[in-house]
N, C-alpha and C. Protein backbone atom coordinates (compact mmCIF):
# COMPACT_ATOMS: atom_id res chain seq x y z
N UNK A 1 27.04 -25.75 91.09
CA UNK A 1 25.95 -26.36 90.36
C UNK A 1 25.62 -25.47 89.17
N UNK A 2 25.64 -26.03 88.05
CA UNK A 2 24.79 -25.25 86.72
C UNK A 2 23.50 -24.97 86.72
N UNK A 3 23.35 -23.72 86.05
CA UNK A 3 21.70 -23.66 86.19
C UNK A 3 21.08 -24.64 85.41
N UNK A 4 21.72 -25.31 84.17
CA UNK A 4 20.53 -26.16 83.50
C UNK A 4 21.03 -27.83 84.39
N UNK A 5 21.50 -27.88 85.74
CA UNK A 5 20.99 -29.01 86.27
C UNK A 5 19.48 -29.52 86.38
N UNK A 6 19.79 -30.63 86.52
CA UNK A 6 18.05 -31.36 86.55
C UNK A 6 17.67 -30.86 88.00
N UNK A 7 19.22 -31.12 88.85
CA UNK A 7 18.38 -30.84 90.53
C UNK A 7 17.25 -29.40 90.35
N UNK A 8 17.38 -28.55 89.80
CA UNK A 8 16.93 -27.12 89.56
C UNK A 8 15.61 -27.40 88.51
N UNK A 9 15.07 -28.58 88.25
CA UNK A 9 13.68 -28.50 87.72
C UNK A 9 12.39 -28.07 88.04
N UNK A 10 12.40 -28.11 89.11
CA UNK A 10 11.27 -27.49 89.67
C UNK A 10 11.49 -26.12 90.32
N UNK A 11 12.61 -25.27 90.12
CA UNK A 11 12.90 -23.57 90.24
C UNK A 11 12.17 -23.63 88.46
N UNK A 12 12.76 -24.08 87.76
CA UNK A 12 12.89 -23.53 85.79
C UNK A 12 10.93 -23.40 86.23
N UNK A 13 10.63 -25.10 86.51
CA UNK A 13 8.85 -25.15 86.01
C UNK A 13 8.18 -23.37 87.24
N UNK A 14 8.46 -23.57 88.24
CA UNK A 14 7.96 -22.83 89.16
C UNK A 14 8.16 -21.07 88.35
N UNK A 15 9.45 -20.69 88.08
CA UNK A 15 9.23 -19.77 87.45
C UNK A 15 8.66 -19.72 85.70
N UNK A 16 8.30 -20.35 85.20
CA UNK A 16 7.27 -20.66 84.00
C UNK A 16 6.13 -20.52 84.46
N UNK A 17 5.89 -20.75 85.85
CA UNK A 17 4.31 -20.63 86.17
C UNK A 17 3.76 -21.68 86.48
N UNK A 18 4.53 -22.91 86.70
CA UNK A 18 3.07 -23.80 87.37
C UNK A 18 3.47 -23.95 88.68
N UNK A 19 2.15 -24.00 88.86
CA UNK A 19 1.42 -23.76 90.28
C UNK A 19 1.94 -24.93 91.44
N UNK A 20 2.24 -24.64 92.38
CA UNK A 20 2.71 -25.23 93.75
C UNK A 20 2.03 -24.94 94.83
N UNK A 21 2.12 -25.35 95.86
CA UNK A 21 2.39 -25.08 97.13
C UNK A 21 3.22 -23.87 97.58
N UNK A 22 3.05 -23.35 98.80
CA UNK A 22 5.13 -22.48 98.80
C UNK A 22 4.01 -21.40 100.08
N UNK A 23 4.91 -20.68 100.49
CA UNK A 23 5.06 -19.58 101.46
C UNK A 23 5.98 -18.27 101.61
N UNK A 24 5.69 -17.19 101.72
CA UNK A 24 6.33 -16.23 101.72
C UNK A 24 6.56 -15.95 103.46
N UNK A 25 7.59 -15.65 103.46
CA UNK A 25 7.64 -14.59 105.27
C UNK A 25 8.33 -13.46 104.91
N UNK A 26 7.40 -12.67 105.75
CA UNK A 26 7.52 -11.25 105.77
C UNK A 26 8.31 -10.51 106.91
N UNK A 27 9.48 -10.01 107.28
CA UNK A 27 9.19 -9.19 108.30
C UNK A 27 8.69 -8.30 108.61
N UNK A 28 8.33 -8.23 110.08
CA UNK A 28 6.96 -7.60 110.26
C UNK A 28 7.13 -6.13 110.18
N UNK A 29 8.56 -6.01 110.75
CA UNK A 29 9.16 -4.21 110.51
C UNK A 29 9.67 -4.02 109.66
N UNK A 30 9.61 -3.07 109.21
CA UNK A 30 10.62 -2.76 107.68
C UNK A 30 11.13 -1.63 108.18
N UNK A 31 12.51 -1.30 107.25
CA UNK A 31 13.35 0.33 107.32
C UNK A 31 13.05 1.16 106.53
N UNK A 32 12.10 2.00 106.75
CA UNK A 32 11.69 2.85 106.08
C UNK A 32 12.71 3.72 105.14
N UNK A 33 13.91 3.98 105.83
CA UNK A 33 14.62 4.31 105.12
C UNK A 33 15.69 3.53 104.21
N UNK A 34 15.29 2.57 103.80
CA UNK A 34 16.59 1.79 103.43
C UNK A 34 15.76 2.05 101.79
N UNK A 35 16.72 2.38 100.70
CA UNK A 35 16.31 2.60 99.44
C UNK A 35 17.33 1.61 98.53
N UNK A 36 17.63 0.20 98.96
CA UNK A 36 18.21 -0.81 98.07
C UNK A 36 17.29 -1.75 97.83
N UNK A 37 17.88 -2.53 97.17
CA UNK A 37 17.09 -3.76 96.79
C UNK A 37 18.08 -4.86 96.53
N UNK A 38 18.10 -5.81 96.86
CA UNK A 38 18.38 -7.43 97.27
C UNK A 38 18.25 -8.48 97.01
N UNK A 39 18.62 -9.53 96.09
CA UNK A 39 18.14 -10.75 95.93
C UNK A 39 19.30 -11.49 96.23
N UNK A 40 19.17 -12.15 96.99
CA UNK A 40 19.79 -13.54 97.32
C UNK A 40 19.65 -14.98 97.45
N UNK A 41 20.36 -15.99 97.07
CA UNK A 41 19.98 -17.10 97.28
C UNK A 41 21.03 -17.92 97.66
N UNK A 42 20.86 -19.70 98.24
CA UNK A 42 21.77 -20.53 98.25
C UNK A 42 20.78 -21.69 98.13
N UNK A 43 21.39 -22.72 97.75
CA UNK A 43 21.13 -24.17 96.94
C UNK A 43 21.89 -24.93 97.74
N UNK A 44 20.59 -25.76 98.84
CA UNK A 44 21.02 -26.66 99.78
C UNK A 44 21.19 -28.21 98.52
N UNK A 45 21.57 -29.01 98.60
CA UNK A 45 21.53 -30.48 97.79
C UNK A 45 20.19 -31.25 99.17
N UNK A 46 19.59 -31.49 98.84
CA UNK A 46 18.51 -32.47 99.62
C UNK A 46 19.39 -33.84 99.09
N UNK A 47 19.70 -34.78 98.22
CA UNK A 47 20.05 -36.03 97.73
C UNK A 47 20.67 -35.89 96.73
N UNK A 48 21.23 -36.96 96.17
CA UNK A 48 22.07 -36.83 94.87
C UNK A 48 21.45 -36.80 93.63
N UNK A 49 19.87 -36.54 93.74
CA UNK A 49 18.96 -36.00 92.57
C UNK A 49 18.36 -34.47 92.88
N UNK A 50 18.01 -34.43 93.95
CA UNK A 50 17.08 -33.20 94.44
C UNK A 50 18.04 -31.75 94.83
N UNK A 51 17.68 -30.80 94.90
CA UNK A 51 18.18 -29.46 95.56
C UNK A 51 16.68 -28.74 96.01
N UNK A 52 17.29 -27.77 96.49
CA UNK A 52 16.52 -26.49 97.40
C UNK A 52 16.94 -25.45 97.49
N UNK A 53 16.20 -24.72 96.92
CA UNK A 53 16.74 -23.23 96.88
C UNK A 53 16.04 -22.12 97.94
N UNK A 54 16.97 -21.42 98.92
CA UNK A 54 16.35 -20.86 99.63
C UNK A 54 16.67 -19.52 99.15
N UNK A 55 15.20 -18.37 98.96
CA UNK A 55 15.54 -17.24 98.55
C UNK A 55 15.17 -16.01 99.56
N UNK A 56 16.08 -14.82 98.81
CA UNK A 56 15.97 -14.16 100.26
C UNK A 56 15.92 -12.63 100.12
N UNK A 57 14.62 -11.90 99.90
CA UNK A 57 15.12 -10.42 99.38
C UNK A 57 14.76 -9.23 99.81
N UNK A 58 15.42 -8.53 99.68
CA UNK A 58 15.39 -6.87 100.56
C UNK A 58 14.99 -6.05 99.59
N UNK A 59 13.52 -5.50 99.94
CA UNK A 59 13.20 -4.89 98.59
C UNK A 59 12.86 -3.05 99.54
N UNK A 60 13.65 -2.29 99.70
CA UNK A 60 13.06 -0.68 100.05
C UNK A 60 12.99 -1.14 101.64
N UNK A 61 13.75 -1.90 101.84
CA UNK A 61 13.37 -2.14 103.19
C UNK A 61 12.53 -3.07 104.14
N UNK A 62 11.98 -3.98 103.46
CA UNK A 62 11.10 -4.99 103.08
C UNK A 62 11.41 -6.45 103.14
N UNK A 63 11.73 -7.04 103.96
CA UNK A 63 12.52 -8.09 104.12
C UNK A 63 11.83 -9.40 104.25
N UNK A 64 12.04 -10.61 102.88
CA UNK A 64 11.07 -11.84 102.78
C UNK A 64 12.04 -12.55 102.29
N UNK A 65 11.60 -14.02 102.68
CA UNK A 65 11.99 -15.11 102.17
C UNK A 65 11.09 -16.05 101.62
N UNK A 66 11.61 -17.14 101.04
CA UNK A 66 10.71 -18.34 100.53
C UNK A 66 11.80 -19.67 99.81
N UNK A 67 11.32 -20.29 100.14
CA UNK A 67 12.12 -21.73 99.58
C UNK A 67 11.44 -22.83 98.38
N UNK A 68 12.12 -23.49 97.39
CA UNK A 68 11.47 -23.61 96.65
C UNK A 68 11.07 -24.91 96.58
N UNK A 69 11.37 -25.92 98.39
CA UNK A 69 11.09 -27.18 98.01
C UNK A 69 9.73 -27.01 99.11
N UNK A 70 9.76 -26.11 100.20
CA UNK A 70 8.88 -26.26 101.18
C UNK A 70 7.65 -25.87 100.81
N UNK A 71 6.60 -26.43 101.39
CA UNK A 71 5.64 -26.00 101.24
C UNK A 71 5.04 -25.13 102.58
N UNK A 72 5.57 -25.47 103.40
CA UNK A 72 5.66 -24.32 104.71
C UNK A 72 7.10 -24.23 105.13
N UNK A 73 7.18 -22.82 105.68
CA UNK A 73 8.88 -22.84 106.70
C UNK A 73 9.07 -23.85 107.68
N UNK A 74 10.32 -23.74 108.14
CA UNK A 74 10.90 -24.43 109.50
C UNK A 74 10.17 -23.57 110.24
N UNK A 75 10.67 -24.61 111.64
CA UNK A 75 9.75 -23.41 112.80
C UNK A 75 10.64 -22.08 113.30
N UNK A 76 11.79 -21.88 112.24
CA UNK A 76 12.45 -20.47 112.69
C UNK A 76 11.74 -19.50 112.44
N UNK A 77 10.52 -19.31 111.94
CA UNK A 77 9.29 -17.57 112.23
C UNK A 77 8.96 -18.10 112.97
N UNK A 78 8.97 -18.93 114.26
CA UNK A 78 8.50 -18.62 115.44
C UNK A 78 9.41 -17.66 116.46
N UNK A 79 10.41 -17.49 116.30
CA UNK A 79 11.82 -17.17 117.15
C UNK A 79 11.53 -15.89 116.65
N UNK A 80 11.72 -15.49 115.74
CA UNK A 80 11.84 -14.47 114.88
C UNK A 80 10.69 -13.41 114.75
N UNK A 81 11.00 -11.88 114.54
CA UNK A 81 9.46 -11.18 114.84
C UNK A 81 8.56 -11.48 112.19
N UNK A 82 8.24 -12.21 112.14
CA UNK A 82 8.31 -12.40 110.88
C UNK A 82 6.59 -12.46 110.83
N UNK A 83 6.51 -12.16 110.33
CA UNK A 83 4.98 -12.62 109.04
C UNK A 83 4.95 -13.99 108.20
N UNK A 84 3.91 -14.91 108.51
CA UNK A 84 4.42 -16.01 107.51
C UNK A 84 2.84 -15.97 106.90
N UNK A 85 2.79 -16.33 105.37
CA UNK A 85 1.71 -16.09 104.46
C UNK A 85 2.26 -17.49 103.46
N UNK A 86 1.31 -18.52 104.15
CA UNK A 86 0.82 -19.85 103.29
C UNK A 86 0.11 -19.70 102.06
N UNK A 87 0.43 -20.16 100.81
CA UNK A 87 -0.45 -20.38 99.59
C UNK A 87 -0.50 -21.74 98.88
N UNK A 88 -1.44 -22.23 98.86
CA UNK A 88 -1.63 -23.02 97.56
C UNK A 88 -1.41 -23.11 96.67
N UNK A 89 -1.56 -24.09 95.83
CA UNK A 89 -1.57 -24.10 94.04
C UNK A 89 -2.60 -23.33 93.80
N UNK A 90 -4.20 -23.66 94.04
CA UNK A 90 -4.98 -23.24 93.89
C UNK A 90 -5.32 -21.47 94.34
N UNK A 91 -4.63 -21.05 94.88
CA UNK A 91 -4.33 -20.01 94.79
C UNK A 91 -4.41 -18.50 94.81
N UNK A 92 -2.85 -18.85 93.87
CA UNK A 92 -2.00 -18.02 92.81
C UNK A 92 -2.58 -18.17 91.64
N UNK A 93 -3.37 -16.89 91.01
CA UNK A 93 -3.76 -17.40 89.29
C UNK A 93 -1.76 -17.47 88.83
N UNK A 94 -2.02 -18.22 87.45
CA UNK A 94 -0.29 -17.59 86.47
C UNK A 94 -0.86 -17.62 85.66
N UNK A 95 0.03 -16.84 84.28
CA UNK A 95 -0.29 -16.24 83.64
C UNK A 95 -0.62 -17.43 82.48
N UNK A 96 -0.18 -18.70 82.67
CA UNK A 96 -0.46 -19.97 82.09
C UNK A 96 -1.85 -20.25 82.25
N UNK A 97 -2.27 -20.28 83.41
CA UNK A 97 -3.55 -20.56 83.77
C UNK A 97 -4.64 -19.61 82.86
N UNK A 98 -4.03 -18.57 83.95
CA UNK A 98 -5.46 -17.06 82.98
C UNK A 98 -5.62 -17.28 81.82
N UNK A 99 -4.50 -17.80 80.41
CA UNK A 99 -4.31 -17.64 79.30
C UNK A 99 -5.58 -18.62 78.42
């Protein structure tokens, strides 16, 4: 898939700053010693218009995800020892908004 697909319109608007729905999970332990950092992703197709991007990153040891069609996770942070942190549109200020 290209990044300037249409399926990918709402990753482009979301990182510009407008405001959604969405969720972060946290795990709850981190490796104190781990000194990398991580970004990953993959791009499920939902339909032959839509996609989903699930992202995934290791920051110092620090391990979160978030997806960019959900507005909450699956019920896999229940299985899992994870942190899950719900947000609103209402919110997240962006820097659109503040301006």
């Amino acid at each position: 898939m290209r990044a300037n697909s249409p399926k990918l319109n709402h990753v482009r608007a979301a990182v510009l700053g407008e405001p959604r729905d969405g969720f972060i999970v946290i795990a709850r332990h981190a490796d104190p010693n781990n000194v990398s950092a991580s970004l990953t992703y993959q791009i499920f197709d939902q339909d032959q218009r839509t996609s989903r991007m699930l992202v995934v990153a290791n920051l110092y040891g620090i391990r979160m995800a978030t997806d960019s069609r959900l507005a909450r996770p699956l019920d896999l942070h229940r299985a899992l020892p994870l942190e899950l942190r719900c947000f609103r549109r209402d919110d997240v200020p962006t820097a659109q908004r503040s301006a």
